[in-house]
C-alpha atoms as a PDB file:
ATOM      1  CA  UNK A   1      11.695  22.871  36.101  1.00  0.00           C
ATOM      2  CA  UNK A   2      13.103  24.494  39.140  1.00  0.00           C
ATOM      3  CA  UNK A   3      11.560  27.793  38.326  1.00  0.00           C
ATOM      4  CA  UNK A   4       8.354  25.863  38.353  1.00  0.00           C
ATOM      5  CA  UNK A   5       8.992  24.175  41.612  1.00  0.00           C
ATOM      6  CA  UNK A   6      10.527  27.515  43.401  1.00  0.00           C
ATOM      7  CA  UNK A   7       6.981  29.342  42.464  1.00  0.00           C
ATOM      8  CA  UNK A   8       5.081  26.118  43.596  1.00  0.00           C
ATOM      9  CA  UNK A   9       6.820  26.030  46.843  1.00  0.00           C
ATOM     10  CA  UNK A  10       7.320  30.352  47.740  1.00  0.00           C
ATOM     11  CA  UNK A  11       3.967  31.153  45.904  1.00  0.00           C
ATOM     12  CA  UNK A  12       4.959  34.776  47.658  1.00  0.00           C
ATOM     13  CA  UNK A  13       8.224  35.255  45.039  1.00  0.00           C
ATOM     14  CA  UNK A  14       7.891  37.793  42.309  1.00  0.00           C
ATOM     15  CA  UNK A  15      10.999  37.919  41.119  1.00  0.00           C
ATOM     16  CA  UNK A  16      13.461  34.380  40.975  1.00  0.00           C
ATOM     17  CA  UNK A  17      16.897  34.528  39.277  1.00  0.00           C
ATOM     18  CA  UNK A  18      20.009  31.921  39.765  1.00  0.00           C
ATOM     19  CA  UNK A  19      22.554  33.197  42.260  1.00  0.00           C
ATOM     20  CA  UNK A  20      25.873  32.376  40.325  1.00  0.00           C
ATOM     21  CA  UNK A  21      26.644  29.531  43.025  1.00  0.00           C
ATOM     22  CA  UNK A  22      24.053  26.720  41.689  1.00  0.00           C
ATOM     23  CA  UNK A  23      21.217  28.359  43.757  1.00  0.00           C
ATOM     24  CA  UNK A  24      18.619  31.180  43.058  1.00  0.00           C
ATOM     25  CA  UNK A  25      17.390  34.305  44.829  1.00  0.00           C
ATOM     26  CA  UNK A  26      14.424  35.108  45.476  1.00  0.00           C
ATOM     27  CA  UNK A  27      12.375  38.588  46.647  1.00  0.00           C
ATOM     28  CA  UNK A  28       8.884  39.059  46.839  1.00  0.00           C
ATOM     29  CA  UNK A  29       6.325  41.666  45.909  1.00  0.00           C
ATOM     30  CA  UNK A  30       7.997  44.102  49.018  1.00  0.00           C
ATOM     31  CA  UNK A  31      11.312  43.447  47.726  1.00  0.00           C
ATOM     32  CA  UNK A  32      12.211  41.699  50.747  1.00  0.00           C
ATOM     33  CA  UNK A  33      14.644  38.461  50.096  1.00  0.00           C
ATOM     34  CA  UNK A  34      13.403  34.624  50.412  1.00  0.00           C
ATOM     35  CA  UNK A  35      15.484  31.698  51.442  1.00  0.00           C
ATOM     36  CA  UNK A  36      15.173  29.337  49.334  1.00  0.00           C
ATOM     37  CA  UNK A  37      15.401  25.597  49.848  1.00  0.00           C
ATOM     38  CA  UNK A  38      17.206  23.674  47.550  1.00  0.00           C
ATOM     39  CA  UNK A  39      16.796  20.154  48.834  1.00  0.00           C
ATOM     40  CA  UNK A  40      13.242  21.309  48.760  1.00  0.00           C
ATOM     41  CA  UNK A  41      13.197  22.470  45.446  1.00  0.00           C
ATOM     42  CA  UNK A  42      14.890  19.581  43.863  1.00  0.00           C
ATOM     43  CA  UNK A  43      12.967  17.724  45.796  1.00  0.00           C
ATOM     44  CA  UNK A  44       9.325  19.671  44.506  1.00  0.00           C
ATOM     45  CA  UNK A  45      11.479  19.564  40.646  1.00  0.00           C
ATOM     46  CA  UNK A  46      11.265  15.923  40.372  1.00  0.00           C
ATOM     47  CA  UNK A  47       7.591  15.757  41.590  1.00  0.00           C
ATOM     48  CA  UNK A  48       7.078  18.147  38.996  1.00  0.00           C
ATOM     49  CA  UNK A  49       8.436  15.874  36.533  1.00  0.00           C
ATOM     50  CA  UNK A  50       7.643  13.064  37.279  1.00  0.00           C
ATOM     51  CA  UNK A  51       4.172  14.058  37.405  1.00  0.00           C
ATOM     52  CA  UNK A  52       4.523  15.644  33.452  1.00  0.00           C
ATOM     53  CA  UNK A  53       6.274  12.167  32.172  1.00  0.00           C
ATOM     54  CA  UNK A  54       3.513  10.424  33.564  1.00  0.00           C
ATOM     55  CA  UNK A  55       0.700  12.633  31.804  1.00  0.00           C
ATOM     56  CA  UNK A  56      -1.096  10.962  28.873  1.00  0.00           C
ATOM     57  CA  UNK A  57      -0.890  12.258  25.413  1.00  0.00           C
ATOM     58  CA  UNK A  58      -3.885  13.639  25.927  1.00  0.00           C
ATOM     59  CA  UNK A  59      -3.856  15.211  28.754  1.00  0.00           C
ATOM     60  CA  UNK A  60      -0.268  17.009  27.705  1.00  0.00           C
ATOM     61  CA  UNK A  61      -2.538  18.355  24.580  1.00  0.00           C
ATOM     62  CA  UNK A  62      -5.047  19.717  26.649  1.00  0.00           C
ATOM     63  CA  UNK A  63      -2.877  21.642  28.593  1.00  0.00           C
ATOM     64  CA  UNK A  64      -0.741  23.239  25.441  1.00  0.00           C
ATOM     65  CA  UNK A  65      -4.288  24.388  24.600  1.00  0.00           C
ATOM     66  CA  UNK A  66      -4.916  25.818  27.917  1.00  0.00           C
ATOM     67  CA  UNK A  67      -1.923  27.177  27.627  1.00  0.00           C
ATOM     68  CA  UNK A  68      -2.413  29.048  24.193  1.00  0.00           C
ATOM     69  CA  UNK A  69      -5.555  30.246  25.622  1.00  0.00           C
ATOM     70  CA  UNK A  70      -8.031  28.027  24.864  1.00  0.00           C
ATOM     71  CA  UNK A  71     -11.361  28.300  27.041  1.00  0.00           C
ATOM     72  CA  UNK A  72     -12.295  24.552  28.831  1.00  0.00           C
ATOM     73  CA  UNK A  73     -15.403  23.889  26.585  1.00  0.00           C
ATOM     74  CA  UNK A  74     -13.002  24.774  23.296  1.00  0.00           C
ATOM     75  CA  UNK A  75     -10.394  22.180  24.530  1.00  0.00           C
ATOM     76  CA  UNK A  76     -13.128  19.414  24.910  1.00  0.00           C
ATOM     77  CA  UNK A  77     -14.549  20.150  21.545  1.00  0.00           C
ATOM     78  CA  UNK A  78     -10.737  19.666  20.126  1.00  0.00           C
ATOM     79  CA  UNK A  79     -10.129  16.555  22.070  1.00  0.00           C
ATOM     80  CA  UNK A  80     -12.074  14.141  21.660  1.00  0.00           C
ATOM     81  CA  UNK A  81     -12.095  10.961  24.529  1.00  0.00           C
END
């Protein structure tokens, strides 16, 4: 989840990995380095989270089908509400 939350909140980083010291690096598409936040993204992590435990069966189906590829119309045709 805090891969998730670093690209939510630096939408500019390309590239994330985790620094060895319980943080990550971060570079963008010019190579140059971001700083990254980590009260922010453990902050943004547990929005994130919170948000997917709160999702409805449903609504955590329709996005595995997004996910796999699945065109809008095709997911509403699968799920039925």
């Amino acid at each position: 989840m805090e891969h998730e939350a670093i690209y939510n909140l630096y939408p500019n980083a390309v590239n994330v990995n985790e620094d060895g010291n319980g943080g990550f690096r971060a570079v963008d598409i010019d190579g140059n380095e971001i700083t990254i936040d980590m009260s922010a993204v453990n902050t943004k992590a547990t929005e994130l989270q919170t948000a997917e435990d709160n999702k409805s069966a449903s609504e955590r189906a329709k996005q595995k089908l997004r996910n796999m590829g699945f065109a809008e119309d095709e997911v509403a045709l699968l799920i039925h509400e």
